[in-house]
N, C-alpha and C. Protein backbone atom coordinates (compact mmCIF):
# COMPACT_ATOMS: atom_id res chain seq x y z
N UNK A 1 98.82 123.08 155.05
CA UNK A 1 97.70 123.65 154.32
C UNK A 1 97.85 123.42 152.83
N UNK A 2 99.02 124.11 152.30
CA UNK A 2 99.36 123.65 151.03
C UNK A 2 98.74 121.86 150.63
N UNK A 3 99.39 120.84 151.21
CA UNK A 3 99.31 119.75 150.98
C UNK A 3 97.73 119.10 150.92
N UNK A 4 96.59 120.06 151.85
CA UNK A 4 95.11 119.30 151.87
C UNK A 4 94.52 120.05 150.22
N UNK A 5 95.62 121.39 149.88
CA UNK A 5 94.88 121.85 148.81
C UNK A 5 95.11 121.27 147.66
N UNK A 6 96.70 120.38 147.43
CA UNK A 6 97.03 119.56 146.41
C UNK A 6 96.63 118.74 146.54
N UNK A 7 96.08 117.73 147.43
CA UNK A 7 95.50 116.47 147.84
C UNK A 7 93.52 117.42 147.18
N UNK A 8 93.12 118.00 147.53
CA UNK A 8 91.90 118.58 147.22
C UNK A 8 92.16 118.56 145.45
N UNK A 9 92.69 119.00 144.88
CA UNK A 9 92.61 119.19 143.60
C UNK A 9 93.16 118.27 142.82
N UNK A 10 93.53 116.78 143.25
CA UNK A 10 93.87 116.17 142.76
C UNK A 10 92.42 115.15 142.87
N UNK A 11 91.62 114.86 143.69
CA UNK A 11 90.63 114.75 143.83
C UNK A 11 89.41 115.05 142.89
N UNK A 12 89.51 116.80 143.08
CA UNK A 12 88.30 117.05 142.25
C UNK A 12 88.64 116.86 140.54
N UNK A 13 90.08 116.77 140.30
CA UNK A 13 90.30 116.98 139.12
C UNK A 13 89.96 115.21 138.47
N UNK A 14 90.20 114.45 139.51
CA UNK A 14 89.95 112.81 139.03
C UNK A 14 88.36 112.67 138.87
N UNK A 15 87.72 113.44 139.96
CA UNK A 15 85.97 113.40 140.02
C UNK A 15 85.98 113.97 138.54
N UNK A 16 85.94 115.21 138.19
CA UNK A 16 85.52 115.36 136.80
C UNK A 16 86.29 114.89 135.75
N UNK A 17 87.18 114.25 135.68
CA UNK A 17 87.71 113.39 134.56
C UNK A 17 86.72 112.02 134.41
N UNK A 18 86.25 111.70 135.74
CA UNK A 18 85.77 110.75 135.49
C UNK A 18 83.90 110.82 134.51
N UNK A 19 83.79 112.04 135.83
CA UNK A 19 82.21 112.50 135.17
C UNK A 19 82.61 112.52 133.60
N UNK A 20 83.53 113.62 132.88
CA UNK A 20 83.74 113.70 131.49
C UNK A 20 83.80 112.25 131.00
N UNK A 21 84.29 111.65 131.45
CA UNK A 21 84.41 110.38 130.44
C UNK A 21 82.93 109.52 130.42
N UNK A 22 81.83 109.71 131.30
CA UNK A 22 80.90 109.32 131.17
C UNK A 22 79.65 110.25 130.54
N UNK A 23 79.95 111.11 129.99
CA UNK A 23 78.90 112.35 129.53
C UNK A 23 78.90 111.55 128.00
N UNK A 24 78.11 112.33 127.35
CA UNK A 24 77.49 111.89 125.81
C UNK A 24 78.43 112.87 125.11
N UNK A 25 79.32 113.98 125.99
CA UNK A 25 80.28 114.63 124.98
C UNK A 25 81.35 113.29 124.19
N UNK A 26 81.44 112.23 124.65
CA UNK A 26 82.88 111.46 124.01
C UNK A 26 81.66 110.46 123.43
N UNK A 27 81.14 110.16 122.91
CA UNK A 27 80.23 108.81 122.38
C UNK A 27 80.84 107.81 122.24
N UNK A 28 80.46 106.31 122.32
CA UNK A 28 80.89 105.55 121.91
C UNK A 28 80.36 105.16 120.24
N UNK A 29 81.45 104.87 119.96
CA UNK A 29 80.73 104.59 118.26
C UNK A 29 80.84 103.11 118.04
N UNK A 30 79.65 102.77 117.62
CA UNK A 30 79.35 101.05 117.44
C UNK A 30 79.81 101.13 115.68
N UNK A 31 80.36 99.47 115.64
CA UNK A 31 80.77 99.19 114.44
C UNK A 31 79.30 98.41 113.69
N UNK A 32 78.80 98.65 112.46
CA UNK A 32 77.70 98.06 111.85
C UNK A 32 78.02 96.88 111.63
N UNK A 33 76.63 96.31 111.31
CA UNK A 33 76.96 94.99 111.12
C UNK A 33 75.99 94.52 110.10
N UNK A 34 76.03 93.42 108.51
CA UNK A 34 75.05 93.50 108.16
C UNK A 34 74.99 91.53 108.22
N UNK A 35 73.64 90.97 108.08
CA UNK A 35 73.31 90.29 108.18
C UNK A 35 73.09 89.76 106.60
N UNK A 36 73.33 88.72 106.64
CA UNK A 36 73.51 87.77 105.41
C UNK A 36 73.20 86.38 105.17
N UNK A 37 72.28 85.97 104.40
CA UNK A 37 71.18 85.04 104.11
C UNK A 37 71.32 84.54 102.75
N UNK A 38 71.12 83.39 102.34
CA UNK A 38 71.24 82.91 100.87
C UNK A 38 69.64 81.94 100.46
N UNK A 39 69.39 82.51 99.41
CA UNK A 39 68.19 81.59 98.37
C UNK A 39 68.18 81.24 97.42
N UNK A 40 68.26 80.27 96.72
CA UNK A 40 67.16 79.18 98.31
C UNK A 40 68.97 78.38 98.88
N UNK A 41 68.66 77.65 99.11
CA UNK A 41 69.34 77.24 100.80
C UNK A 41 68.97 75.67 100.87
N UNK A 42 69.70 74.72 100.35
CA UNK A 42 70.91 75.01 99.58
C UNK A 42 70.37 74.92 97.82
N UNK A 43 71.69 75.07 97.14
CA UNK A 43 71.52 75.61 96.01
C UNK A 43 71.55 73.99 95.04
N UNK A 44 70.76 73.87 93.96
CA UNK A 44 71.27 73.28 93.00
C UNK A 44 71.50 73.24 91.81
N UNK A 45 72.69 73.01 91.05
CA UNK A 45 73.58 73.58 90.23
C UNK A 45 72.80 72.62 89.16
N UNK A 46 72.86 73.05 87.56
CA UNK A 46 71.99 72.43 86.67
C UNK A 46 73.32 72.24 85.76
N UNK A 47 73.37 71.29 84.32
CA UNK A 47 74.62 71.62 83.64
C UNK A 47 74.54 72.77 82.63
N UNK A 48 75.98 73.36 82.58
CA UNK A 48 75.99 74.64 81.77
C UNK A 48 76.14 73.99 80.49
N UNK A 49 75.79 75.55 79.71
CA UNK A 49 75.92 75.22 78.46
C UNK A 49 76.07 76.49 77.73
N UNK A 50 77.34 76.26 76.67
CA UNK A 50 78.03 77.75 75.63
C UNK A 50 78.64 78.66 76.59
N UNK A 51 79.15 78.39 77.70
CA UNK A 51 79.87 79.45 78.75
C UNK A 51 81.45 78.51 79.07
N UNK A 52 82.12 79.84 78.57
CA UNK A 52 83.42 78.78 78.24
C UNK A 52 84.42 79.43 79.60
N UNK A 53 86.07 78.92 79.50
CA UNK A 53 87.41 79.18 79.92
C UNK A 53 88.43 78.73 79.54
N UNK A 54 89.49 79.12 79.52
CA UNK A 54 90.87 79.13 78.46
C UNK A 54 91.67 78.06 80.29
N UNK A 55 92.41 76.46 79.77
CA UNK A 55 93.06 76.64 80.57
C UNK A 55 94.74 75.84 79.28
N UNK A 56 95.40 76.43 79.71
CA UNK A 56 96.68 75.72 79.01
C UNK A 56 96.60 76.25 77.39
N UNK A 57 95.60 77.22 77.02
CA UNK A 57 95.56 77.74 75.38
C UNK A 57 94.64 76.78 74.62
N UNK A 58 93.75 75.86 76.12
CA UNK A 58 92.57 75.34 74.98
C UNK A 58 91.11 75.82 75.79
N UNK A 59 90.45 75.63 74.94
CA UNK A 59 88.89 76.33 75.51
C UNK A 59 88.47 75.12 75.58
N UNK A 60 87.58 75.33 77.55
CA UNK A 60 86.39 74.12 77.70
C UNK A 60 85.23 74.84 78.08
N UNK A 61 84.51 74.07 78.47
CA UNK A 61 83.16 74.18 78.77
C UNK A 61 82.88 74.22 80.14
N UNK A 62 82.18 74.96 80.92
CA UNK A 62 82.31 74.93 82.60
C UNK A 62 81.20 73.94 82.76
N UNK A 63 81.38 72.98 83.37
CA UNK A 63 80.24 71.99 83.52
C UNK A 63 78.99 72.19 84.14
N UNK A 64 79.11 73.15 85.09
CA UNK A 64 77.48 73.71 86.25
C UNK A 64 77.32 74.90 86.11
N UNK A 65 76.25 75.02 86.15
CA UNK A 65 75.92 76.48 86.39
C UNK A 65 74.77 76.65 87.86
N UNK A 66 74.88 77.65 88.25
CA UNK A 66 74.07 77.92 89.39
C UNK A 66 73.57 79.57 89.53
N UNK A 67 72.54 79.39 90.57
CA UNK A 67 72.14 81.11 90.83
C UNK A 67 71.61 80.85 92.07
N UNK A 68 71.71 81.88 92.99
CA UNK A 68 71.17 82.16 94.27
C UNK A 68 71.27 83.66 94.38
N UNK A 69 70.41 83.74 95.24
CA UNK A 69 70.58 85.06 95.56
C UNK A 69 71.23 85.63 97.21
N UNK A 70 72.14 86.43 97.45
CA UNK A 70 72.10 86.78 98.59
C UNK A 70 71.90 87.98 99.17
N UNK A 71 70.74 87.98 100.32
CA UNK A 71 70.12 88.69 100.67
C UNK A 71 70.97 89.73 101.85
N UNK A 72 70.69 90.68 101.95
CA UNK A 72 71.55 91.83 103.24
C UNK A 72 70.64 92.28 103.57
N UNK A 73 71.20 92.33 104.95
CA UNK A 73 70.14 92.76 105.82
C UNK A 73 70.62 93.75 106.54
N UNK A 74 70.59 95.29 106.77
CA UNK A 74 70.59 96.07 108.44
C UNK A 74 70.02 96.45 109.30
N UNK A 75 70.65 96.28 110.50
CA UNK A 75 69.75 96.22 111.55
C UNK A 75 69.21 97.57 111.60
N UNK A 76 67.97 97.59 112.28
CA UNK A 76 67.26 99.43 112.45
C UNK A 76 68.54 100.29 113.40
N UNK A 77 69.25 99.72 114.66
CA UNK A 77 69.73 100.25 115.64
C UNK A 77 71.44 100.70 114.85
N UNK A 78 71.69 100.52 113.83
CA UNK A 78 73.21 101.01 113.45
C UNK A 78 72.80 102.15 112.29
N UNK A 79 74.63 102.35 112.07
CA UNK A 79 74.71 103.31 111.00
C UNK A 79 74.45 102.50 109.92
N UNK A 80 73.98 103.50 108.65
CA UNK A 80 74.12 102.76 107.40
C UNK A 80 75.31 102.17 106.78
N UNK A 81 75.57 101.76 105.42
CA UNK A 81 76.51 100.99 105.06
C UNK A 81 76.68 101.14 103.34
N UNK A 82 78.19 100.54 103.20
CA UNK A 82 78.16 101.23 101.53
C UNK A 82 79.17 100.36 101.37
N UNK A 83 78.15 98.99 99.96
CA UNK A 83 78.75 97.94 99.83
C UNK A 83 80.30 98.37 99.09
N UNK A 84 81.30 98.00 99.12
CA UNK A 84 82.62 98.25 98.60
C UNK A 84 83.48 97.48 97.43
N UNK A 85 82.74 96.12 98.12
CA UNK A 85 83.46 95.10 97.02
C UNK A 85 82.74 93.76 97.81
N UNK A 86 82.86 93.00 96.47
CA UNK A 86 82.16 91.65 96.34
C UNK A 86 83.28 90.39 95.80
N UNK A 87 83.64 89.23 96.46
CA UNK A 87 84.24 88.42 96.10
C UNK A 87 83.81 87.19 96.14
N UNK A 88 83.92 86.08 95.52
CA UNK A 88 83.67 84.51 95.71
C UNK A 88 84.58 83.60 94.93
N UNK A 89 84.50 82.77 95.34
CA UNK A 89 85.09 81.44 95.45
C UNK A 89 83.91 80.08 95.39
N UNK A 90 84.63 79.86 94.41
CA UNK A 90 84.18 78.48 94.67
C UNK A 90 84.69 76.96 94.85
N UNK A 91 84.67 76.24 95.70
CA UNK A 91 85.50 74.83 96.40
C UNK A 91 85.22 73.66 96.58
N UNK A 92 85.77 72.70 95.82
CA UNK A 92 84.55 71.23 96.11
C UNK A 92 84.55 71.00 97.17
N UNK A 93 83.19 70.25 96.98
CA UNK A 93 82.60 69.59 98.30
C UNK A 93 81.89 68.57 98.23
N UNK A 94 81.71 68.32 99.92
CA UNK A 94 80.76 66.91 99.67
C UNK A 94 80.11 66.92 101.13
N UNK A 95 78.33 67.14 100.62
CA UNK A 95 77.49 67.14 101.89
C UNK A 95 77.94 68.74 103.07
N UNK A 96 78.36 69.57 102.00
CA UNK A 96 78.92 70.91 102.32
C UNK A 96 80.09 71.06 103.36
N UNK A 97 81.15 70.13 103.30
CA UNK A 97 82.38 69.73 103.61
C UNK A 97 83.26 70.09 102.50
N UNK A 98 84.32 71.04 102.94
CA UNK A 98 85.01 71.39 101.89
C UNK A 98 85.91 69.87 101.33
N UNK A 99 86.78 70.02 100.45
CA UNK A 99 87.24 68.70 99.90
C UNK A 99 88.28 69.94 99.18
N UNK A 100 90.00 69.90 99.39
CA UNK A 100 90.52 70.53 98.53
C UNK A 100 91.65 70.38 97.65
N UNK A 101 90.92 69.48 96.57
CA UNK A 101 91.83 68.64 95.71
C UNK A 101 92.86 69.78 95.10
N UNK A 102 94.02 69.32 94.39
CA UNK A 102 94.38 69.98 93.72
C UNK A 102 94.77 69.47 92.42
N UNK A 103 94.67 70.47 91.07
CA UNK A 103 94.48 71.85 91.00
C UNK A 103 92.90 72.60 91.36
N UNK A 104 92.72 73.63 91.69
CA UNK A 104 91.60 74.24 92.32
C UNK A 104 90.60 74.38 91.10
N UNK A 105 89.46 74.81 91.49
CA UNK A 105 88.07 74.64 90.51
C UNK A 105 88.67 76.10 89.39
N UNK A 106 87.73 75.44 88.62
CA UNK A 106 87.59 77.11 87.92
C UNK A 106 86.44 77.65 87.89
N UNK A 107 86.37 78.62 87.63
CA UNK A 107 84.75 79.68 88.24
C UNK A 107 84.66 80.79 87.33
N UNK A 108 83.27 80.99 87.14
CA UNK A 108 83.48 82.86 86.96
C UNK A 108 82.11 82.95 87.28
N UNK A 109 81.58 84.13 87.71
CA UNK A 109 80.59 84.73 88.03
C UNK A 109 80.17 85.76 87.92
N UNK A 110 78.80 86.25 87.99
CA UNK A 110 78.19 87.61 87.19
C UNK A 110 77.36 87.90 88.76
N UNK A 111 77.38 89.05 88.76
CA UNK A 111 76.32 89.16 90.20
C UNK A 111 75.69 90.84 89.90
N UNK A 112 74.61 91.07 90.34
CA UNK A 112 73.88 91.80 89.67
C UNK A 112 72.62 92.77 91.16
N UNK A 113 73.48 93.99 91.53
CA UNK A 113 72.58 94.13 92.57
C UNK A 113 71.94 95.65 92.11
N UNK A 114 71.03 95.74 92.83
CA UNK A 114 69.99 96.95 92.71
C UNK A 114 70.95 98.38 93.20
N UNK A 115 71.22 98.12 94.29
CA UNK A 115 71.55 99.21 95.21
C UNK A 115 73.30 99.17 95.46
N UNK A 116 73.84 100.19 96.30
CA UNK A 116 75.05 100.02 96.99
C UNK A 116 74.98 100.53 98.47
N UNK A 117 74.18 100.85 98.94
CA UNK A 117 73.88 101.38 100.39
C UNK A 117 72.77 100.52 100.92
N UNK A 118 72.86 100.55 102.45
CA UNK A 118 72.19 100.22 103.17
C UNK A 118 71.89 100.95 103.97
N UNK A 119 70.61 101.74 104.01
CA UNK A 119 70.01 102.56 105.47
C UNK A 119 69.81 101.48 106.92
N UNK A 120 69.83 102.51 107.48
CA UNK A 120 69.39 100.92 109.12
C UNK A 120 67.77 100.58 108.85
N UNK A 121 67.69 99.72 108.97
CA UNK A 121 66.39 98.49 108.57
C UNK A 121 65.99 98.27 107.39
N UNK A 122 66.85 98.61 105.78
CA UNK A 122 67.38 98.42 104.84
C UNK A 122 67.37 96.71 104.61
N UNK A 123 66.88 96.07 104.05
CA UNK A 123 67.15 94.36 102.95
C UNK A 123 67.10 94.38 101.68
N UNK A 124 68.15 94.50 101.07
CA UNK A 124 68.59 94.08 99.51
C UNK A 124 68.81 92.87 99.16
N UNK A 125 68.95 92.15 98.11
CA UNK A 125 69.56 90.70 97.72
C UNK A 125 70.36 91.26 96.49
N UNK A 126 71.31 90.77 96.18
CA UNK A 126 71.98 90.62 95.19
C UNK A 126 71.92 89.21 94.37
N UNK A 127 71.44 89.03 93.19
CA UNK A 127 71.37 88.24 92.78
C UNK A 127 72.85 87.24 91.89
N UNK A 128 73.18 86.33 91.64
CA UNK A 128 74.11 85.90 91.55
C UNK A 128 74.36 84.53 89.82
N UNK A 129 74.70 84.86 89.22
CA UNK A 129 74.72 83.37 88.21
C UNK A 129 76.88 82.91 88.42
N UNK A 130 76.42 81.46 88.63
CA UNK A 130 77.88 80.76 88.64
C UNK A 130 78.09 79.63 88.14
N UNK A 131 79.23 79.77 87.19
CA UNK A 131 79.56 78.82 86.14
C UNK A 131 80.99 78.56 87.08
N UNK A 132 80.99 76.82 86.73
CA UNK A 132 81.88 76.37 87.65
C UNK A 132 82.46 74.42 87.24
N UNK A 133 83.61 74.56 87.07
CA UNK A 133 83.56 72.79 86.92
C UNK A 133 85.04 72.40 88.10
N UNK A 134 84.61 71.26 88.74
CA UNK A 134 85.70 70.96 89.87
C UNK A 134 86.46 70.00 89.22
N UNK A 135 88.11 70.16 90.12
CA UNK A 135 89.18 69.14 89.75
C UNK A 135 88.56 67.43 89.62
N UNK A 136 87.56 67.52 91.06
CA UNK A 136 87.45 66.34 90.73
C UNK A 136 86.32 65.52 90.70
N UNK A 137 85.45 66.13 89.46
CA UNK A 137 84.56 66.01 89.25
C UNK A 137 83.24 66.55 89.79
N UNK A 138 82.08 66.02 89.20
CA UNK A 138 80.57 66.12 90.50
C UNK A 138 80.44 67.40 90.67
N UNK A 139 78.95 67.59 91.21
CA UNK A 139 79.05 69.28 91.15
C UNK A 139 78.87 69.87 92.78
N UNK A 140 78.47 69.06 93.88
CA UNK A 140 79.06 69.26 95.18
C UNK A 140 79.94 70.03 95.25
N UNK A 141 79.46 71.58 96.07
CA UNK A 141 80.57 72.64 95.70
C UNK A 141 79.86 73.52 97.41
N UNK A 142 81.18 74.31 97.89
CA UNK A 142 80.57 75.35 98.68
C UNK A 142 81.26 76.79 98.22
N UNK A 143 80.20 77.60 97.96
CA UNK A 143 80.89 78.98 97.75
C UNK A 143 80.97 79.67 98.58
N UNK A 144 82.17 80.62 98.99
CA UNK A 144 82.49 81.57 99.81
C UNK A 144 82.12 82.80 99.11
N UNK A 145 81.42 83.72 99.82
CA UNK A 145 81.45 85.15 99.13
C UNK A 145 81.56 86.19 100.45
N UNK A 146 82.33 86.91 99.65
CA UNK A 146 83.04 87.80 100.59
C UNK A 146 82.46 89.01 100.50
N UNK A 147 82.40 89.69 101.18
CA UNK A 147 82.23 91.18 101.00
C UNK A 147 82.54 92.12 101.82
N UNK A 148 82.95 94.01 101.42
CA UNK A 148 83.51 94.72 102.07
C UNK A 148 82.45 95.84 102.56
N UNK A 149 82.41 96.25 103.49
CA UNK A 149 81.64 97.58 103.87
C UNK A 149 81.93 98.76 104.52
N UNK A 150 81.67 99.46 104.05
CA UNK A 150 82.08 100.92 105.13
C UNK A 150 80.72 101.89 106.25
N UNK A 151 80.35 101.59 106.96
CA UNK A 151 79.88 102.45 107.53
C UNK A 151 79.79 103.65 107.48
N UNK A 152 78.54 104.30 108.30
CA UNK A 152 78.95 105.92 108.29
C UNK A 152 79.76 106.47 109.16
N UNK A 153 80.29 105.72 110.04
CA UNK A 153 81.23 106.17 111.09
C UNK A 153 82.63 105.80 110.00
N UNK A 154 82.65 105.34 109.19
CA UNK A 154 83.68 104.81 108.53
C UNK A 154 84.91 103.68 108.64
N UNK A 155 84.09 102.99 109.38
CA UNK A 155 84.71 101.67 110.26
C UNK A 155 84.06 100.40 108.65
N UNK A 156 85.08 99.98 108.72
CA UNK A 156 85.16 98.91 107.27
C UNK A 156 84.82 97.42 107.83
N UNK A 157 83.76 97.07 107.53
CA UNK A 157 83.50 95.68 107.65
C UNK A 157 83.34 94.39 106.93
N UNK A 158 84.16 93.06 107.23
CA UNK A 158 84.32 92.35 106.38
C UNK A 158 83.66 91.59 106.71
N UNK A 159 82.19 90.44 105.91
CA UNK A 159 81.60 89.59 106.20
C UNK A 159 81.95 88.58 104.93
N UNK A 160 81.19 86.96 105.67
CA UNK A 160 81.59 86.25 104.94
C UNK A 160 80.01 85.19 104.55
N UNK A 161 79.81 84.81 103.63
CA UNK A 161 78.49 83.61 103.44
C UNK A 161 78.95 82.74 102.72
N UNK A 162 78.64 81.17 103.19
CA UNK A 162 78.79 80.08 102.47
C UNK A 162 77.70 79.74 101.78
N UNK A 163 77.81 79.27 101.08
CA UNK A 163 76.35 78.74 99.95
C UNK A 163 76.81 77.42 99.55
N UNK A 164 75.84 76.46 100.17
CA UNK A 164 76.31 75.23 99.60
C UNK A 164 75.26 74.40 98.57
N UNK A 165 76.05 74.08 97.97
CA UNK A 165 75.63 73.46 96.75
C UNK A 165 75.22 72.13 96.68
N UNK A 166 74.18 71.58 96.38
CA UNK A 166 74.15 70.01 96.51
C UNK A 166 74.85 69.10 95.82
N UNK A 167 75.25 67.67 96.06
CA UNK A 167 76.08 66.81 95.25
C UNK A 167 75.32 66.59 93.98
């Protein structure tokens, strides 16, 4: 008798472990995601001018300059989002094929956005200016820009956009 009642409660105790794990008491929490777009597509770089950089203790001149904007997008179905940090790079190229001569380009950039949050169905652009001259020559370039996000669940997301530049 003992044994059908431990065999019984080992039973019902697996039935409602299982029911619990399927109830809306434990949620699953989805990680956000934002969507990322560049304009215009692709970019072309014009020559700079009076925007300098120090390399070796002499000052030059960055040869290109460029602007695009990149656009974010969230979807209606997630949590919102809260941009964290912004990074880029820029890398020669050719026909948006990286090329990675060395020594590496030099860069600097200004980027300029409205907002720092994203509600769900939320589109911002951040707009962007980039001064830039490559090791080896030509202005064929692809930029990487990075960026960090936090959700409201607080799950941190890292996305990435290339922007390529024409030769």
């Amino acid at each position: 008798m003992l044994e059908r009642v431990s065999v019984g409660c080992v039973i019902v105790t697996f039935c409602l472990l299982v029911a619990c794990n399927e109830s809306p008491i434990f949620p699953t929490l989805q990680m956000a995601t934002v969507q990322l777009s560049s304009a215009p597509d692709p970019v072309v770089a014009v020559p700079s001018s009076g925007v300098t950089y120090e390399v070796d203790g002499q000052v030059l001149e960055f040869e290109f300059m460029m602007m695009f904007d990149l656009v974010l997008r969230a979807p209606e179905d997630q949590a919102g989002v809260i941009i964290s940090s912004i990074n880029l790079a820029v890398e020669q190229a050719t026909a948006g094929i990286v090329v990675t001569p060395s020594p590496a380009a030099h860069s600097r950039f200004e980027s300029q956005a409205v907002v720092n949050r994203l509600e769900p169905g939320d589109e911002t652009a951040i707009a962007f200016r980039v001064w830039y001259t490559l090791p080896g020559g030509g202005r064929g370039a692809v930029v990487t820009v990075t960026m960090a996000f936090q959700d409201d669940n607080e799950f941190v997301i890292n996305s990435i956009h290339e922007v390529v530049v024409e030769d």
